[in-house]
PDB file of N, CA and C in Angstrom:
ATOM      1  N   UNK A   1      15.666  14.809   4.050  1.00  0.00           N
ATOM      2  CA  UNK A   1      15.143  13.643   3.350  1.00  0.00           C
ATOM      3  C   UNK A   1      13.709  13.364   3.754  1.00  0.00           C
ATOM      4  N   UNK A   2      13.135  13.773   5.105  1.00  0.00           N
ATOM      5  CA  UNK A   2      11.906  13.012   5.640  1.00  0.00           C
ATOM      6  C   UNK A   2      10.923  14.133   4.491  1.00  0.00           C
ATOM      7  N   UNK A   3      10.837  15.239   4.412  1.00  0.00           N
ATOM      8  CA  UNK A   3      10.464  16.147   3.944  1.00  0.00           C
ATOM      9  C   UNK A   3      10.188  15.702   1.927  1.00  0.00           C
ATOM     10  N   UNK A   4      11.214  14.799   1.500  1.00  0.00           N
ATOM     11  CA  UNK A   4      11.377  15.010   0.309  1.00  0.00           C
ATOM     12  C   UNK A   4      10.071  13.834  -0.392  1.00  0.00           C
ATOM     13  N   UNK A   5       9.561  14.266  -1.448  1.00  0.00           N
ATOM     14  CA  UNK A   5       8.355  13.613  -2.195  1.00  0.00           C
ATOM     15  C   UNK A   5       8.663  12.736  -3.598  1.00  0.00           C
ATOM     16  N   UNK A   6       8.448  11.701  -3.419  1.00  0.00           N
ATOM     17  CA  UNK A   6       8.665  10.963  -4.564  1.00  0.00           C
ATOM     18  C   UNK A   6       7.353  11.075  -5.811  1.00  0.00           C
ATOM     19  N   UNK A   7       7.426  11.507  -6.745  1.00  0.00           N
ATOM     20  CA  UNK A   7       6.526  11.579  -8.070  1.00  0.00           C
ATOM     21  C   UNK A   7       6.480  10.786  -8.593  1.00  0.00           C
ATOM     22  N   UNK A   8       5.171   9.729  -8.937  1.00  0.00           N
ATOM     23  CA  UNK A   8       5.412   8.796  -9.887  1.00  0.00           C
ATOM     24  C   UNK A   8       3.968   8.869 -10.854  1.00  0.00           C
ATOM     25  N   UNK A   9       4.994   8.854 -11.724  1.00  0.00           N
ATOM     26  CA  UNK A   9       3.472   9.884 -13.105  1.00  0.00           C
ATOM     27  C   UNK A   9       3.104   8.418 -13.694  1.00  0.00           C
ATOM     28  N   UNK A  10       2.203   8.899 -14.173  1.00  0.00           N
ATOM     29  CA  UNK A  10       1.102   7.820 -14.988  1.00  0.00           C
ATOM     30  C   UNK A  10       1.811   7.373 -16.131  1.00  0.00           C
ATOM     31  N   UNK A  11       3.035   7.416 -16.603  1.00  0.00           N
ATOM     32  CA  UNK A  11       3.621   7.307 -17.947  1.00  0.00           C
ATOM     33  C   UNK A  11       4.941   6.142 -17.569  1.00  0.00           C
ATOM     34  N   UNK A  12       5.001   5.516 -18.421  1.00  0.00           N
ATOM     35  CA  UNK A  12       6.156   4.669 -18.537  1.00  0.00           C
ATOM     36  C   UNK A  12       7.511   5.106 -18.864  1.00  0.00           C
ATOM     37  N   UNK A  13       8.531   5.169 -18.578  1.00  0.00           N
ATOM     38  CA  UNK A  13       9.945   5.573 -18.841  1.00  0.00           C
ATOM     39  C   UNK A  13      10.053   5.825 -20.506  1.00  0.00           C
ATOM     40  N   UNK A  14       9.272   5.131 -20.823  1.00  0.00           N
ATOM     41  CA  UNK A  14       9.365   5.237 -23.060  1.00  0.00           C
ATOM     42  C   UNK A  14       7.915   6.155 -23.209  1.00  0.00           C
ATOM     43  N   UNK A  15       7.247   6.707 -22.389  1.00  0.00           N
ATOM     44  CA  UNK A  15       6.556   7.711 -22.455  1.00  0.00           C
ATOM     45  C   UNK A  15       4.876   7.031 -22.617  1.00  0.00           C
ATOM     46  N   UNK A  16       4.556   5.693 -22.689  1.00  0.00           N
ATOM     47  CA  UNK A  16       3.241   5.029 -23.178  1.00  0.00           C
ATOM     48  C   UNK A  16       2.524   5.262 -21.886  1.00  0.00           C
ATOM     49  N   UNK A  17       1.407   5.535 -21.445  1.00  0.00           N
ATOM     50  CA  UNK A  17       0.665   5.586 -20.690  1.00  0.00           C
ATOM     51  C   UNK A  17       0.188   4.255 -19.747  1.00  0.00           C
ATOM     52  N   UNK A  18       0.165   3.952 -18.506  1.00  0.00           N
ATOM     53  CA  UNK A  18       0.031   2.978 -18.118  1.00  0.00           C
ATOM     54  C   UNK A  18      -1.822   2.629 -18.118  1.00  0.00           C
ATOM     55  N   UNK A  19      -1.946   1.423 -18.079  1.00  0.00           N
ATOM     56  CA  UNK A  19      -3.057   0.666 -18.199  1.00  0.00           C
ATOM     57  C   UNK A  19      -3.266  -0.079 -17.092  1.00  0.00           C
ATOM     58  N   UNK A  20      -4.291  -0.503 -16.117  1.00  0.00           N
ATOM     59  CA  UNK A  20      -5.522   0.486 -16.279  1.00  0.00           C
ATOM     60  C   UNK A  20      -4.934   2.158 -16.109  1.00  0.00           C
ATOM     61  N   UNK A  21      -6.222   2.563 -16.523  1.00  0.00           N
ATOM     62  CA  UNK A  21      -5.803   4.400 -16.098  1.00  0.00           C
ATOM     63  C   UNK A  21      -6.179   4.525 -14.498  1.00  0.00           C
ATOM     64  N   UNK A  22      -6.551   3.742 -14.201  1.00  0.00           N
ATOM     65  CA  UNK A  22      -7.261   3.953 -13.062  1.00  0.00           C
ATOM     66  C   UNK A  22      -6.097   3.628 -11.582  1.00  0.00           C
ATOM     67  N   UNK A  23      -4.942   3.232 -11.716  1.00  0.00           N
ATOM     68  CA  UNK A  23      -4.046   2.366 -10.926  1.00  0.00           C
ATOM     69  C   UNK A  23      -3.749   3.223  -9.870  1.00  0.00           C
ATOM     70  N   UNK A  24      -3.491   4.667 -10.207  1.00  0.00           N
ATOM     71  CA  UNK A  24      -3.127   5.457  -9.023  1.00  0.00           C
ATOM     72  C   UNK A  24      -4.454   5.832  -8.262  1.00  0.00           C
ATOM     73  N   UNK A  25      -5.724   5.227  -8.470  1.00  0.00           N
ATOM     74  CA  UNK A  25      -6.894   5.459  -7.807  1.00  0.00           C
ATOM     75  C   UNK A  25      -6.266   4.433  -6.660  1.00  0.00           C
ATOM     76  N   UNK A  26      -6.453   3.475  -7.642  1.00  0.00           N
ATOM     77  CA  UNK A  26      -6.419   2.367  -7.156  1.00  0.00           C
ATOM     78  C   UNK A  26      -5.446   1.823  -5.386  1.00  0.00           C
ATOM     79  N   UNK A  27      -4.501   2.480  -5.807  1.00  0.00           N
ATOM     80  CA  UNK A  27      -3.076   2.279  -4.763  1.00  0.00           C
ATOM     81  C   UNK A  27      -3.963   2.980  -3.479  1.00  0.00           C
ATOM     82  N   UNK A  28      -4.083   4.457  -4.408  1.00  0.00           N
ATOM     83  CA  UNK A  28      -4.241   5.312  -3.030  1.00  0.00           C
ATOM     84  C   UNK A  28      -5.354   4.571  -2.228  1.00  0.00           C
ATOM     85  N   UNK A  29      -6.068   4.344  -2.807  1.00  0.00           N
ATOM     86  CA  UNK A  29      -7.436   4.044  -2.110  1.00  0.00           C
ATOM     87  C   UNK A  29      -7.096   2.581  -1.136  1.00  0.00           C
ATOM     88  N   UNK A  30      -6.347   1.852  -1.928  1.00  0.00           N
ATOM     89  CA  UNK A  30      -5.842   0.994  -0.819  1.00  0.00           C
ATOM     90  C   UNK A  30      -5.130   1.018   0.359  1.00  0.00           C
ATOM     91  N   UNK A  31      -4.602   2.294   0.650  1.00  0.00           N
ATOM     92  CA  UNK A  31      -3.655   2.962   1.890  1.00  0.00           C
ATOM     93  C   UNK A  31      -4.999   3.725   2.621  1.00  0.00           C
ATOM     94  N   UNK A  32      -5.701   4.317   2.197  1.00  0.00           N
ATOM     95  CA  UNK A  32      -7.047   5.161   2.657  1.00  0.00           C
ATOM     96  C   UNK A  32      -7.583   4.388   3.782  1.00  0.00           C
ATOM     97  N   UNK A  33      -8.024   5.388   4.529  1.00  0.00           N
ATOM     98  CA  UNK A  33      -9.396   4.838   5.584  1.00  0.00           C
ATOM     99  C   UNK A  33     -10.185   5.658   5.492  1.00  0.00           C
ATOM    100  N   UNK A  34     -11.553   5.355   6.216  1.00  0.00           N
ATOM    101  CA  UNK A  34     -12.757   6.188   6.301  1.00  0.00           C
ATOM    102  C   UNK A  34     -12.593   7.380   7.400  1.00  0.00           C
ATOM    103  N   UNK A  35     -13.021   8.604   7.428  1.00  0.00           N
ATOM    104  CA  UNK A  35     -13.150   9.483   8.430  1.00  0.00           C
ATOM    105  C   UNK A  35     -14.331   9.284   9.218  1.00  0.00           C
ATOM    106  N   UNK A  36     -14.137  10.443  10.051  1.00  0.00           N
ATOM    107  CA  UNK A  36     -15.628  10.231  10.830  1.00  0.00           C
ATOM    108  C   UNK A  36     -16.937  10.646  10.404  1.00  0.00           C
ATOM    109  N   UNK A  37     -16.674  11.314   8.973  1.00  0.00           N
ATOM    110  CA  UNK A  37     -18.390  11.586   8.739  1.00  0.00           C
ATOM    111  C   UNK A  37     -18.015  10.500   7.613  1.00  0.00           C
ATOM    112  N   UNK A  38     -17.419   9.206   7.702  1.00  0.00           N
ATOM    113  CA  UNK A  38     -17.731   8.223   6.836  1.00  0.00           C
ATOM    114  C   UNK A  38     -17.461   8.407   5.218  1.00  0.00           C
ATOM    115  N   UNK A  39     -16.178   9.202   5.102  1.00  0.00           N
ATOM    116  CA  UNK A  39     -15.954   9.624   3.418  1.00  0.00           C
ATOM    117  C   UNK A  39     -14.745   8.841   3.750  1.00  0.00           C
ATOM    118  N   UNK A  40     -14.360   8.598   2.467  1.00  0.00           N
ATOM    119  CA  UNK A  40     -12.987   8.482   2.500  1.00  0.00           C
ATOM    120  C   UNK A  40     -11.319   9.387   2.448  1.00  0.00           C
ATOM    121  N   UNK A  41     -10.637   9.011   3.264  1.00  0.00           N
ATOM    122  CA  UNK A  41      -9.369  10.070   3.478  1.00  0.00           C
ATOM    123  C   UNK A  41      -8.281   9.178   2.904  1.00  0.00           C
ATOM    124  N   UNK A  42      -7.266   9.871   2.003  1.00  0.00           N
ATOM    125  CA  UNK A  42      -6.481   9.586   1.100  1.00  0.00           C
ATOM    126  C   UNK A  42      -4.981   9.671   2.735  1.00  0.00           C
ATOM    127  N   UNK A  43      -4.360   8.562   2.578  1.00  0.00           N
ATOM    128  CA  UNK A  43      -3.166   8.578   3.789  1.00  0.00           C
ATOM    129  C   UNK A  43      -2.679   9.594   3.268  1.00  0.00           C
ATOM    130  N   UNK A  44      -1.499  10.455   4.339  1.00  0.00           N
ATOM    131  CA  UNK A  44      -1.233  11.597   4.238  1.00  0.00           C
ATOM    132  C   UNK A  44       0.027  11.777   3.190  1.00  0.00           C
ATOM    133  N   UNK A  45       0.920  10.095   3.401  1.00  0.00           N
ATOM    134  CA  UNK A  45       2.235  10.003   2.212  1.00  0.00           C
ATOM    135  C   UNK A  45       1.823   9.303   0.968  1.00  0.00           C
ATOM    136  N   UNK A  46       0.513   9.216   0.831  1.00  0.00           N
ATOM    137  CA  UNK A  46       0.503   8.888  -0.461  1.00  0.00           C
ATOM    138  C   UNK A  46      -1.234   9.886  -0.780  1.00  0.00           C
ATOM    139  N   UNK A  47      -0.876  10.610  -2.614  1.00  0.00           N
ATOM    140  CA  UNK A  47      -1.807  11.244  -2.783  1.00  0.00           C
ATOM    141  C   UNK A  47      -1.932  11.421  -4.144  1.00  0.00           C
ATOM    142  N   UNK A  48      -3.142  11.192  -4.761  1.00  0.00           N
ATOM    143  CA  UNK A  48      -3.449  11.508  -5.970  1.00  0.00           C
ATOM    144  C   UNK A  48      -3.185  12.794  -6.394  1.00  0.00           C
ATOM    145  N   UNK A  49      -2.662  13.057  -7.319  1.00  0.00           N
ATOM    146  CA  UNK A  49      -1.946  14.265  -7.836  1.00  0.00           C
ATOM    147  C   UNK A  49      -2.169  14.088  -9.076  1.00  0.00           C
ATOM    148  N   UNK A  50      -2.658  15.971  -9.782  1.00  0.00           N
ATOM    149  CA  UNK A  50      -2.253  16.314 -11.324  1.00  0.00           C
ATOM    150  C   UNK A  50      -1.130  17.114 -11.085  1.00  0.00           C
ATOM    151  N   UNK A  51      -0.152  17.137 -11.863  1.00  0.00           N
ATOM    152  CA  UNK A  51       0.836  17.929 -11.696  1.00  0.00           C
ATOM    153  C   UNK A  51       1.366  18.369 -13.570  1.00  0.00           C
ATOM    154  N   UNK A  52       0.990  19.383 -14.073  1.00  0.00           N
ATOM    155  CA  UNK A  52       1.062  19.764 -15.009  1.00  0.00           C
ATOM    156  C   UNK A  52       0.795  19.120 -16.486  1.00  0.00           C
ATOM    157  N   UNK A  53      -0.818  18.604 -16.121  1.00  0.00           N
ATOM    158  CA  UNK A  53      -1.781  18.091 -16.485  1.00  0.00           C
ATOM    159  C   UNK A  53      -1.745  16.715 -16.583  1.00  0.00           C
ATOM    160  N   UNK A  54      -0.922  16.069 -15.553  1.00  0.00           N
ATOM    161  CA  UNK A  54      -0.533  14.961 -15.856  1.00  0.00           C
ATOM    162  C   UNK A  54      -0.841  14.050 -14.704  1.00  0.00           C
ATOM    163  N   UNK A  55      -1.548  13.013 -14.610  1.00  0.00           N
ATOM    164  CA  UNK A  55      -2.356  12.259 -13.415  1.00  0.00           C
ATOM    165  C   UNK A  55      -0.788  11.319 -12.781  1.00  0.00           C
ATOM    166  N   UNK A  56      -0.287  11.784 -11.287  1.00  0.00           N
ATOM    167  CA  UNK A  56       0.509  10.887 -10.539  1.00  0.00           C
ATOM    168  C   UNK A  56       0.183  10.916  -9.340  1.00  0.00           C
ATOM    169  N   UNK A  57       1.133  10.107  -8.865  1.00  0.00           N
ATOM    170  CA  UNK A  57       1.212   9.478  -7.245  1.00  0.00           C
ATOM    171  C   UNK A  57       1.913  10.251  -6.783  1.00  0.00           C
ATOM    172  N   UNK A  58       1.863  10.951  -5.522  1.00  0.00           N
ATOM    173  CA  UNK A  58       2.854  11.527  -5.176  1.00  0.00           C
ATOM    174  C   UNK A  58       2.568  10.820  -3.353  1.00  0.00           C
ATOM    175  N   UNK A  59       4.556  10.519  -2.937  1.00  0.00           N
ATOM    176  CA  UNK A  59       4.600   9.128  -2.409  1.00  0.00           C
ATOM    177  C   UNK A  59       5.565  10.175  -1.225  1.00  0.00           C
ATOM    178  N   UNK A  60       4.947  10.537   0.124  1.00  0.00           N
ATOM    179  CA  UNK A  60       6.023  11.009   0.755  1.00  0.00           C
ATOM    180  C   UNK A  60       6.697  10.477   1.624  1.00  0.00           C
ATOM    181  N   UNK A  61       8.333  10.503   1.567  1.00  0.00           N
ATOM    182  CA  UNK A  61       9.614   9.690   1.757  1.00  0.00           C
ATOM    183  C   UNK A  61       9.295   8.792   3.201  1.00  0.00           C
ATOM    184  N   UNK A  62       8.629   9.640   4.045  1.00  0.00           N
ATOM    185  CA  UNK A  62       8.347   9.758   5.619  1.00  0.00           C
ATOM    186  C   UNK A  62       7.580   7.870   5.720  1.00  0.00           C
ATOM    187  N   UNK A  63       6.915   7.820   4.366  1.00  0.00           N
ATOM    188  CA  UNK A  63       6.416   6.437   4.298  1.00  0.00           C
ATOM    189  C   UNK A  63       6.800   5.167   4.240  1.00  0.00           C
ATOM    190  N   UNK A  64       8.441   5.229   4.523  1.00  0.00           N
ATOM    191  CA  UNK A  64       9.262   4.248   4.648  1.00  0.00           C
ATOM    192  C   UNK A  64       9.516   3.918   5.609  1.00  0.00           C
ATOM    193  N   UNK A  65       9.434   4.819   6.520  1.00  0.00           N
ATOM    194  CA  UNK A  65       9.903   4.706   7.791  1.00  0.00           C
ATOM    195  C   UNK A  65       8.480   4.448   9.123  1.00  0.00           C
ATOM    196  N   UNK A  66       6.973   4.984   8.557  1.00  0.00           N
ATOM    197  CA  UNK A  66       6.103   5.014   8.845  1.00  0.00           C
ATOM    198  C   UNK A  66       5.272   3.241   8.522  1.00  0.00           C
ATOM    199  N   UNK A  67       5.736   3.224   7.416  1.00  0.00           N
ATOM    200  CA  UNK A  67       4.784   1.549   6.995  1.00  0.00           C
ATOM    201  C   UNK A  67       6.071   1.347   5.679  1.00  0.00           C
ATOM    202  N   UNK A  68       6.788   0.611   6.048  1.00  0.00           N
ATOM    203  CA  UNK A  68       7.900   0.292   5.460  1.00  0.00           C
ATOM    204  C   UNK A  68       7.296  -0.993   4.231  1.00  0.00           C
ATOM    205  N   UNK A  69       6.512  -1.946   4.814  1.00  0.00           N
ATOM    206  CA  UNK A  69       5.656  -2.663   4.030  1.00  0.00           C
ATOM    207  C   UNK A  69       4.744  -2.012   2.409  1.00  0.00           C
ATOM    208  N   UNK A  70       4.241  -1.287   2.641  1.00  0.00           N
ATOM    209  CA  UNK A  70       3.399   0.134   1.935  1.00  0.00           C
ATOM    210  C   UNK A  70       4.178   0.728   1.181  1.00  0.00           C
ATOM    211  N   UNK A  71       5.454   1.138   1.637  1.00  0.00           N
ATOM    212  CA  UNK A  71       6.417   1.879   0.512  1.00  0.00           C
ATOM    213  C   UNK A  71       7.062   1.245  -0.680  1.00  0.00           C
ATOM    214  N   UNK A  72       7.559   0.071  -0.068  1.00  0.00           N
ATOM    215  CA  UNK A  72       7.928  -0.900  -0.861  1.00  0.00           C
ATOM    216  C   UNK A  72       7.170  -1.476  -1.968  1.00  0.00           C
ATOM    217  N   UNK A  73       5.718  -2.073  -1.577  1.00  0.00           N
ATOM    218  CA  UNK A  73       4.945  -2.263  -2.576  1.00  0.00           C
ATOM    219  C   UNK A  73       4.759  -0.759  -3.515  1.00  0.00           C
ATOM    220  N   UNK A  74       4.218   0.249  -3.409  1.00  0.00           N
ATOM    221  CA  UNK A  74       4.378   1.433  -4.018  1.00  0.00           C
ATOM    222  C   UNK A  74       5.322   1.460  -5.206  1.00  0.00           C
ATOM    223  N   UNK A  75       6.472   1.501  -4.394  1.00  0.00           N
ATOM    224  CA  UNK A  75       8.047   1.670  -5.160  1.00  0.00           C
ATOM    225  C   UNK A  75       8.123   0.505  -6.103  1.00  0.00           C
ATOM    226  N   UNK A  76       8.635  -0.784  -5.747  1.00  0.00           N
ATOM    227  CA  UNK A  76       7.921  -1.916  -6.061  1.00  0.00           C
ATOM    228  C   UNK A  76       7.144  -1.914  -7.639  1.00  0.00           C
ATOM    229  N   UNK A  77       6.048  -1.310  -7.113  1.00  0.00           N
ATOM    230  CA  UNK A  77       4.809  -1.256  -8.283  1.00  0.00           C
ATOM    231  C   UNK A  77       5.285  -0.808  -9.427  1.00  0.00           C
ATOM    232  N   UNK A  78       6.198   0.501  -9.113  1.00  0.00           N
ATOM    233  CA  UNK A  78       6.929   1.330  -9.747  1.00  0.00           C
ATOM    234  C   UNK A  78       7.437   1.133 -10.955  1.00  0.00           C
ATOM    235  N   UNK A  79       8.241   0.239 -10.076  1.00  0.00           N
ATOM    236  CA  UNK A  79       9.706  -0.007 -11.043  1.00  0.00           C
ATOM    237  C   UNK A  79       9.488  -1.403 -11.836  1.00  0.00           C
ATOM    238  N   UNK A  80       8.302  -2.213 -11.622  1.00  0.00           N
ATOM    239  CA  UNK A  80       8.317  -2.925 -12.335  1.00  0.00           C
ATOM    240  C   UNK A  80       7.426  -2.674 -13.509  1.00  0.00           C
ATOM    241  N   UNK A  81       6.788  -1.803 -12.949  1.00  0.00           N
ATOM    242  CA  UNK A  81       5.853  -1.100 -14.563  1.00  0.00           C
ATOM    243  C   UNK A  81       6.815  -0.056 -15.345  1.00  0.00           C
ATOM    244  N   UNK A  82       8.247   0.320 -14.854  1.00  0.00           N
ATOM    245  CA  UNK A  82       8.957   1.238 -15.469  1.00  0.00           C
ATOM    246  C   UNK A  82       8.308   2.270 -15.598  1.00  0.00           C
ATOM    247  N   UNK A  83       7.490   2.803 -14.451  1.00  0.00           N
ATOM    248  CA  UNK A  83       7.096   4.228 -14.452  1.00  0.00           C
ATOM    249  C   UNK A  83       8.009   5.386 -13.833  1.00  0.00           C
ATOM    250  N   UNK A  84       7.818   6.397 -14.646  1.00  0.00           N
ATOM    251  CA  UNK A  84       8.573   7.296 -14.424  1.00  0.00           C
ATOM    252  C   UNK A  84       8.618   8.086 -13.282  1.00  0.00           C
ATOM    253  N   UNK A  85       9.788   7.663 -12.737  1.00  0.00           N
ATOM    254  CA  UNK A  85       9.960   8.511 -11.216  1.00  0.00           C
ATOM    255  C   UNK A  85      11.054   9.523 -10.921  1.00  0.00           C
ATOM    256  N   UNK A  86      10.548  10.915 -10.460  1.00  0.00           N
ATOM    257  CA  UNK A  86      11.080  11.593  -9.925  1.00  0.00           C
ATOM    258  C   UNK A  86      11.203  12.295  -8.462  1.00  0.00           C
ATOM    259  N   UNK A  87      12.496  12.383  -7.418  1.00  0.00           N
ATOM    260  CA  UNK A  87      12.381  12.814  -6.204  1.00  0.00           C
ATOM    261  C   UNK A  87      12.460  14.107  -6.387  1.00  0.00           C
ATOM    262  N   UNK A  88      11.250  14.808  -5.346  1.00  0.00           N
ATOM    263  CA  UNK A  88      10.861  16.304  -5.719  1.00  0.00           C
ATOM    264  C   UNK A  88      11.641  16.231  -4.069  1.00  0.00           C
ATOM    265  N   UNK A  89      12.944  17.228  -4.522  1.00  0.00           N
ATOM    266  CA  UNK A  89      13.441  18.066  -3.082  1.00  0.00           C
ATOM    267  C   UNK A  89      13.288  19.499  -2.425  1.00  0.00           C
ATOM    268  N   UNK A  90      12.417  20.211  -3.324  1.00  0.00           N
ATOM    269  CA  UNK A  90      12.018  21.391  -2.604  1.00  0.00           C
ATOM    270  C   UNK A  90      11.642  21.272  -1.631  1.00  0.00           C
ATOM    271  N   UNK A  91      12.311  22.482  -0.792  1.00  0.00           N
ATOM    272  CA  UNK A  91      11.415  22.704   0.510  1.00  0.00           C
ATOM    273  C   UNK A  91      10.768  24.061   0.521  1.00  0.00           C
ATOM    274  N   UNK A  92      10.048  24.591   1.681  1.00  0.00           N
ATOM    275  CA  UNK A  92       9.705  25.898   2.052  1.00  0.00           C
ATOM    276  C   UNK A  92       8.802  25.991   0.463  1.00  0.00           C
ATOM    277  N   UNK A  93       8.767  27.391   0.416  1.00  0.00           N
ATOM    278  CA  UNK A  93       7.785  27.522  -0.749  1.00  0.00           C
ATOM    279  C   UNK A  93       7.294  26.690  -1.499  1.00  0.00           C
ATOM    280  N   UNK A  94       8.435  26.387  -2.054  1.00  0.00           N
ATOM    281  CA  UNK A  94       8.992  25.324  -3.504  1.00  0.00           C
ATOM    282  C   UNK A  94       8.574  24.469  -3.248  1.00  0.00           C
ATOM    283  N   UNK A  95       8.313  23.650  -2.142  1.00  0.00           N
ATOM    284  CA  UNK A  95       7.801  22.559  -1.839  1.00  0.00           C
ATOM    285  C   UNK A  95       6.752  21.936  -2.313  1.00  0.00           C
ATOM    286  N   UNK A  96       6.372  21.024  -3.041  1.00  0.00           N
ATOM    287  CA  UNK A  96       5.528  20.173  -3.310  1.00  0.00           C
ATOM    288  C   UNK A  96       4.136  20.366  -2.537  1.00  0.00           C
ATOM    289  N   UNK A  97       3.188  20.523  -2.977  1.00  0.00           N
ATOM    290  CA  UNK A  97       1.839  20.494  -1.582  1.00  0.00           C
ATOM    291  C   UNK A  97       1.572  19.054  -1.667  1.00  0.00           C
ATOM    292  N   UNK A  98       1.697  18.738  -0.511  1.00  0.00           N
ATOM    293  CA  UNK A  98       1.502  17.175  -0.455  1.00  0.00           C
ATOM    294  C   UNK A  98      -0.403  17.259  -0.677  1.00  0.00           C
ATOM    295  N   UNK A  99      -0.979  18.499  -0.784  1.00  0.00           N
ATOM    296  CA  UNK A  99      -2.531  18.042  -0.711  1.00  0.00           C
ATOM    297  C   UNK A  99      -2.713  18.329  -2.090  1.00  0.00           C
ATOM    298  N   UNK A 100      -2.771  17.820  -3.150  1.00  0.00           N
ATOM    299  CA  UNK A 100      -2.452  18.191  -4.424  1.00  0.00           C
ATOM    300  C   UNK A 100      -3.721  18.364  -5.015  1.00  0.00           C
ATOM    301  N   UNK A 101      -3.947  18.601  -5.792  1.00  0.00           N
ATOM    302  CA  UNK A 101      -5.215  18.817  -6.579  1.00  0.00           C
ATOM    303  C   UNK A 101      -6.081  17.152  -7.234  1.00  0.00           C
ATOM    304  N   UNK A 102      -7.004  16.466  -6.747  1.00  0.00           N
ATOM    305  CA  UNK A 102      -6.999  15.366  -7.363  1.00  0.00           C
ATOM    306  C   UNK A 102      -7.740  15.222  -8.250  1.00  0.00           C
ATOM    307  N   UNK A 103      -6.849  14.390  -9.068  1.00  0.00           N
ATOM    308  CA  UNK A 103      -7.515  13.773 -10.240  1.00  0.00           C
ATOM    309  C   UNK A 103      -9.351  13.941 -10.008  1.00  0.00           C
ATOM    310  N   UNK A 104      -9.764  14.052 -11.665  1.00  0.00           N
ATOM    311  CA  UNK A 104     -11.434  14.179 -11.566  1.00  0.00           C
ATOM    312  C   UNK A 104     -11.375  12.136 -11.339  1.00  0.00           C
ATOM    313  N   UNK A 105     -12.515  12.309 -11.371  1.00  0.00           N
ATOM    314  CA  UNK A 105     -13.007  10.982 -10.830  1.00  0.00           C
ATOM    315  C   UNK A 105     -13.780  10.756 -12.216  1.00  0.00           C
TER     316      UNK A 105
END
């Protein structure tokens, strides 16, 4: 379970696109801190993701137990926008790269 990644795509359960487009910037960047040459670093359980051309959150499980506060709002956010969520359980290969390709800016 600590291993397993929650997906939450930019689309609503009836398929409409959520508004702003910008929201999964948005989240991540609010979990983020600055590094040491002063850029910003995306936290490690939560990460902007395209995943088959499609702009999501990808939310790893480990973040419940890490900032239990943080997950909740996340999840939370989720389910009250009725966005579409799926738990990705691959492991080893198959596994999800938690460093995903991010969204253009």
């Amino acid at each position: 379970m600590q291993d397993e990644k929650i997906v939450i795509y930019g689309v609503t359960e009836s398929g409409q696109k959520l508004r702003p487009s910008d929201w999964i910037e948005r989240i991540s960047s609010s979990l983020a801190g600055f590094c040491s040459q002063k850029k910003l670093k995306y936290c490690n359980s939560v990460q902007p993701c395209i995943i088959e051309g499609e702009k999501c959150l990808v939310v790893s499980r480990n973040l419940e137990n890490i900032d239990p506060a943080s997950y909740e709002f996340v999840l939370g956010f989720a389910r009250s926008n009725h966005l579409k969520i799926v738990v990705d359980r691959r492991q080893g290969d198959r596994a999800l790269d938690a460093q995903c390709e991010a969204p253009p800016a």
